[in-house]
Protein backbone atom coordinates (compact mmCIF):
# COMPACT_ATOMS: atom_id res chain seq x y z
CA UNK A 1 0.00 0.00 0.00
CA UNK A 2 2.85 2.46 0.66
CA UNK A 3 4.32 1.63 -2.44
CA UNK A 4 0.70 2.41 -4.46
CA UNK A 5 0.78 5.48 -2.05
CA UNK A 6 4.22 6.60 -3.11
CA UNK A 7 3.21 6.44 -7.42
CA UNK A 8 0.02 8.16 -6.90
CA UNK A 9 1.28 10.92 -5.35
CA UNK A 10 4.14 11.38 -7.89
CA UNK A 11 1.49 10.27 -10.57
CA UNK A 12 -0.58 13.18 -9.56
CA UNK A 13 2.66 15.82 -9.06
CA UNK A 14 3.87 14.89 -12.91
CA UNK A 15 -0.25 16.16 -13.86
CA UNK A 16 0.44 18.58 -11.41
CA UNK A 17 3.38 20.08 -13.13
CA UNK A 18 1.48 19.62 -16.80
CA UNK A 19 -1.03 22.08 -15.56
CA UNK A 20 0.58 24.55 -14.43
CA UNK A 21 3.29 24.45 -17.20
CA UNK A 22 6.86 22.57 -18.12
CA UNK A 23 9.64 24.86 -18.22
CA UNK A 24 9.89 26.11 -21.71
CA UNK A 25 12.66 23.65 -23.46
CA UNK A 26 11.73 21.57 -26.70
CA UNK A 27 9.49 18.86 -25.80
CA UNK A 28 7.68 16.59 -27.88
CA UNK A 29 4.52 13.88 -26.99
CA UNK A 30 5.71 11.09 -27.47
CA UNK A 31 3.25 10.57 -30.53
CA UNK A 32 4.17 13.54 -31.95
CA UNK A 33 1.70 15.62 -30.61
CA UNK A 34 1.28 18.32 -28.00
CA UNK A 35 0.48 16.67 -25.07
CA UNK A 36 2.44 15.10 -22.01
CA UNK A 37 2.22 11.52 -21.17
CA UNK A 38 1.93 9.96 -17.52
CA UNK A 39 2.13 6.38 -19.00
CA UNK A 40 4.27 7.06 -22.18
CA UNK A 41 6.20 9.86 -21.68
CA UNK A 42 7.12 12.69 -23.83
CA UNK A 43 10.03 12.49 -25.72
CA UNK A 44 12.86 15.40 -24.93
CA UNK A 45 15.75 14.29 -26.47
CA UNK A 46 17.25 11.87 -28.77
CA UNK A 47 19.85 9.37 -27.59
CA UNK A 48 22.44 9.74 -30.87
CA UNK A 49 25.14 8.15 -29.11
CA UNK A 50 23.56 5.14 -28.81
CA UNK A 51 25.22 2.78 -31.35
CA UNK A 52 22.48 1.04 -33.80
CA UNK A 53 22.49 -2.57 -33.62
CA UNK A 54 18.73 -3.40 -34.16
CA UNK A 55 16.72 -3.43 -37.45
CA UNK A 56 17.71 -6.52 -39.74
CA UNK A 57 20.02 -8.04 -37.27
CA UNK A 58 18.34 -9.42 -34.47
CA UNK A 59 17.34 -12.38 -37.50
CA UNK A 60 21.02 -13.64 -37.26
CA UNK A 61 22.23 -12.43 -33.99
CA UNK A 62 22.37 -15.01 -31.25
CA UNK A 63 21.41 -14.40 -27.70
CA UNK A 64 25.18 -14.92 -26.79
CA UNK A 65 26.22 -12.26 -29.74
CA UNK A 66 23.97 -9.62 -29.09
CA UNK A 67 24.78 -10.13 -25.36
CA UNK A 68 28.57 -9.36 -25.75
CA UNK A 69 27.63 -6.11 -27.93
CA UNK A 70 25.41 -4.71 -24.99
CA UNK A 71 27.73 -5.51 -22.53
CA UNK A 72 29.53 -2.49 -20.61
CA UNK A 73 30.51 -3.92 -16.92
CA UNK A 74 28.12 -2.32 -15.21
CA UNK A 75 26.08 -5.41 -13.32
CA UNK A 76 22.72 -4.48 -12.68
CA UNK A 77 22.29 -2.04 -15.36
CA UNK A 78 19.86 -3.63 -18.16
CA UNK A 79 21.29 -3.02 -21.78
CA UNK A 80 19.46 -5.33 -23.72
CA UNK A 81 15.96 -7.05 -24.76
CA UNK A 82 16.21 -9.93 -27.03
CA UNK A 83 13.40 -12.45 -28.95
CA UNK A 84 15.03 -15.13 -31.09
CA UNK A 85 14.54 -13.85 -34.80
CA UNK A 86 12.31 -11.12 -33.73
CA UNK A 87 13.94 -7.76 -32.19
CA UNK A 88 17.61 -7.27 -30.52
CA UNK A 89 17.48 -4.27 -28.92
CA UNK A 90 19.59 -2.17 -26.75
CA UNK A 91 18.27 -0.46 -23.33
CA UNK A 92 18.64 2.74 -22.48
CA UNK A 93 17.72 4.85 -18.71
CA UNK A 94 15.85 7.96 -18.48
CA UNK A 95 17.57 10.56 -16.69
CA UNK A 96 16.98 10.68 -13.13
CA UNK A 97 13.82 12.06 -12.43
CA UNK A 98 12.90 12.58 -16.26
CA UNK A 99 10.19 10.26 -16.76
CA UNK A 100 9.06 11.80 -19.56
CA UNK A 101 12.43 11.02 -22.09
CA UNK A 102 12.12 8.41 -24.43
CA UNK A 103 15.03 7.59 -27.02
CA UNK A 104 14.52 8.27 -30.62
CA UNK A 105 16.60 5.72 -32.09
CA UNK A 106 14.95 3.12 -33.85
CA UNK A 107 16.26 -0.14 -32.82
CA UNK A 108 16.75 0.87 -29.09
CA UNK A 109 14.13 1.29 -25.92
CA UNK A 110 13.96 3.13 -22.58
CA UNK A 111 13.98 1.59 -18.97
CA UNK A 112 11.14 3.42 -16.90
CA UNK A 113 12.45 5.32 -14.28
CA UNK A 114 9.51 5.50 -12.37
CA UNK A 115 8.79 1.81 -12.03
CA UNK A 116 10.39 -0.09 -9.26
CA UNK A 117 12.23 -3.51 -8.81
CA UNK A 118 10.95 -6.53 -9.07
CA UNK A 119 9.14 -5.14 -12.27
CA UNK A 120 10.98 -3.90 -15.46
CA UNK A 121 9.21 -1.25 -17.58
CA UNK A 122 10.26 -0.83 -20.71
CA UNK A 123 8.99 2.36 -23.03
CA UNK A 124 9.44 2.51 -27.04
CA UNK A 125 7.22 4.34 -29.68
CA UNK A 126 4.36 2.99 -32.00
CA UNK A 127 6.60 3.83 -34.82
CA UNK A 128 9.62 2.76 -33.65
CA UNK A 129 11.03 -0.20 -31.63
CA UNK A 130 7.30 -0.60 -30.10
CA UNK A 131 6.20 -1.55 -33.65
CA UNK A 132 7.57 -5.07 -32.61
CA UNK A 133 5.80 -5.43 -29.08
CA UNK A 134 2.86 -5.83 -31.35
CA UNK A 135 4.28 -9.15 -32.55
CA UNK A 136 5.15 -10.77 -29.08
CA UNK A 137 2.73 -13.63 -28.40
CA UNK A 138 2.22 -15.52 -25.28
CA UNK A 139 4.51 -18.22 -24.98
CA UNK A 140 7.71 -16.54 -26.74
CA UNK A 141 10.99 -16.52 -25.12
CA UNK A 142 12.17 -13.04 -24.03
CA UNK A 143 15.42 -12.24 -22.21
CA UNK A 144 16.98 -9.15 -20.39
CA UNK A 145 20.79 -8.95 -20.51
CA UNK A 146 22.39 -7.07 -17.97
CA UNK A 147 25.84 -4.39 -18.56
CA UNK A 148 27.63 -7.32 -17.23
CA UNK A 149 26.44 -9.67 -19.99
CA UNK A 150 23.95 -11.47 -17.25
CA UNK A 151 21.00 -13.00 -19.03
CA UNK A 152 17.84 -13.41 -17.57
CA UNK A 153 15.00 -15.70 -19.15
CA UNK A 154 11.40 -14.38 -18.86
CA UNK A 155 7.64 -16.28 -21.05
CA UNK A 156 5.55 -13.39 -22.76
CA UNK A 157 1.97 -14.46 -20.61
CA UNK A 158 -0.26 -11.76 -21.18
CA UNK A 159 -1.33 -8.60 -23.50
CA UNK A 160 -3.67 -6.05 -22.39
CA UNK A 161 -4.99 -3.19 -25.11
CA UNK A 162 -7.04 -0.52 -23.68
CA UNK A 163 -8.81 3.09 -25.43
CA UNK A 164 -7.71 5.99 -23.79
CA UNK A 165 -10.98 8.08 -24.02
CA UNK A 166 -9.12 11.28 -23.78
CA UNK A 167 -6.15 10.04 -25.73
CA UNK A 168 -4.69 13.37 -25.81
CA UNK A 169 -5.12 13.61 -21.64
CA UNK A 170 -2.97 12.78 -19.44
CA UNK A 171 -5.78 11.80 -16.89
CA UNK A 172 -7.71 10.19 -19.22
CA UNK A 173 -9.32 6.69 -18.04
CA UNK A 174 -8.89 3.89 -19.99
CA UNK A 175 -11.00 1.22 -21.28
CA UNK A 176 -9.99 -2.60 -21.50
CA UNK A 177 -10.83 -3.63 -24.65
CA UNK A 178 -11.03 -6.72 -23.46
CA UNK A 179 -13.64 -6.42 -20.62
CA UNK A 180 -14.95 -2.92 -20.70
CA UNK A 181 -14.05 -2.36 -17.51
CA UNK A 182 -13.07 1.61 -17.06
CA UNK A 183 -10.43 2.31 -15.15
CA UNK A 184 -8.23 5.13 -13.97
CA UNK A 185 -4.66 6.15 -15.02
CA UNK A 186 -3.27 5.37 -11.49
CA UNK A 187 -5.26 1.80 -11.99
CA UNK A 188 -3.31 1.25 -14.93
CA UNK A 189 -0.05 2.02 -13.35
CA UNK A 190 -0.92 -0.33 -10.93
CA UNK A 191 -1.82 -3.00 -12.66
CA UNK A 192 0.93 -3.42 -15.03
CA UNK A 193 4.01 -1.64 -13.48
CA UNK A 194 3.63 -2.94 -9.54
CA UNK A 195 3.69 -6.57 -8.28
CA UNK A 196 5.67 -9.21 -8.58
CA UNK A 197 8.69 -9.73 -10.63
CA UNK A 198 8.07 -9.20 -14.05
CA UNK A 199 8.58 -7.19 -17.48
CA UNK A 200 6.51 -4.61 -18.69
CA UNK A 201 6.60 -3.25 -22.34
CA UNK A 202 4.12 -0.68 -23.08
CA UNK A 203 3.78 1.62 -26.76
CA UNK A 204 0.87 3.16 -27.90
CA UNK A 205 -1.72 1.90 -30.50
CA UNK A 206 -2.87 3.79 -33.22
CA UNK A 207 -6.35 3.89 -34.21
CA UNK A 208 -8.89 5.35 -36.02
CA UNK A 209 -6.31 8.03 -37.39
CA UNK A 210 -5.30 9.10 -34.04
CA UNK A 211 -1.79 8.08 -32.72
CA UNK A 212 -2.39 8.15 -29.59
CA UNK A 213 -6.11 5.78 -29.63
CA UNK A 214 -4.86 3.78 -26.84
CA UNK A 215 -1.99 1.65 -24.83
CA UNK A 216 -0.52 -1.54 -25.58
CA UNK A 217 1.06 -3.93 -22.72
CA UNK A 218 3.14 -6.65 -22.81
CA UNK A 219 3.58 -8.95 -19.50
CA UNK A 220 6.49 -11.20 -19.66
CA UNK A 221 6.93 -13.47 -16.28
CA UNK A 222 9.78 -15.06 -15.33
CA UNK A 223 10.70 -18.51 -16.76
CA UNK A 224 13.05 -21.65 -15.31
């Protein structure tokens, strides 16, 4: 309960601050709109040095390959997602306390700042790296590699889709297309980014000609 305590209240200081005004610097919503995000956040600057390794590759790389290529020492520090034949790509942080940056680069995703161990939230755009999320099924093999070239083996179990009826809101409620059930932003949070261990991998659907129509999350659980 503290723990739900602590995210609302920062939840509701991040609307907080969206209200009253972000200090004028170059932001962009993370679908290219105006408008901040308290599940995706806004993008605010590219991560160029970032080295590509994505795209075509992850159809050839190995696990063990595109493990040694992530790898920078640092134990602890996640620098990699990988799916056999599907997507190799390399993990980047948000700055502290920036939960609104998400990299630009195409074949790389963001670690969510905001979202405490056990669980791993991981942020990429519709257009980007998050185009692939789309493609996880339940079932499929997905592993986090660590700076130190660690592996760890997690099952894709579930995939929730849900309409944001304000999409362009930051306090919009969400439906679950799945149910109907309505629920809050802070609900949301809960639900996917608190609980036990597991990996989180959220992008945005588009829909109906708007880019921002609603949230996609993939739930990948831990696996012998």
């Amino acid at each position: 309960m503290k723990r739900l305590a602590l995210c609302l209240m920062i939840i509701s200081a991040l609307i907080s601050i969206w209200l009253i005004g972000w200090p004028r610097q170059n932001v962009q919503a993370a679908d290219g709109g105006g408008g901040y995000r308290v599940f995706l956040p806004a993008v605010i600057n590219g991560g160029g040095d970032i080295p590509a390794t994505g795209g075509q590759a992850e159809a050839v790389l190995t696990l063990e390959t595109f493990a040694a290529q992530v790898a920078d020492g640092q134990a602890g520090v996640i620098r990699g997602i990988y799916v056999e034949g599907m997507l190799a790509f390399r993990v980047d942080q948000q700055p502290s306390g920036d939960y609104l940056y998400i990299t630009r680069q195409p074949d790389t995703v963001t670690q969510f700042g905001l979202v405490q161990p056990p669980v791993i939230g991981l942020l990429a755009h519709n257009t980007l790296a998050g185009a692939k999320f789309f493609d996880l099924r339940a079932g499929m093999r997905l592993w986090i590699i660590e700076g130190d070239g660690q592996t760890h083996a997690y099952r894709v179990s579930q995939r929730f889709e849900y309409q944001a009826l304000q999409p362009d809101s930051p306090t919009s409620d969400f439906k679950d297309l799945a149910s109907g059930e309505i629920l809050i932003a802070a609900q949301v949070f809960a639900r996917h980014y608190q609980g036990k261990p597991h990996v989180t991998l959220q992008t945005c659907i588009a829909r109906e000609g708007v880019s921002t129509w609603g949230r996609l999350f993939v739930i990948a659980e831990p696996a012998p």
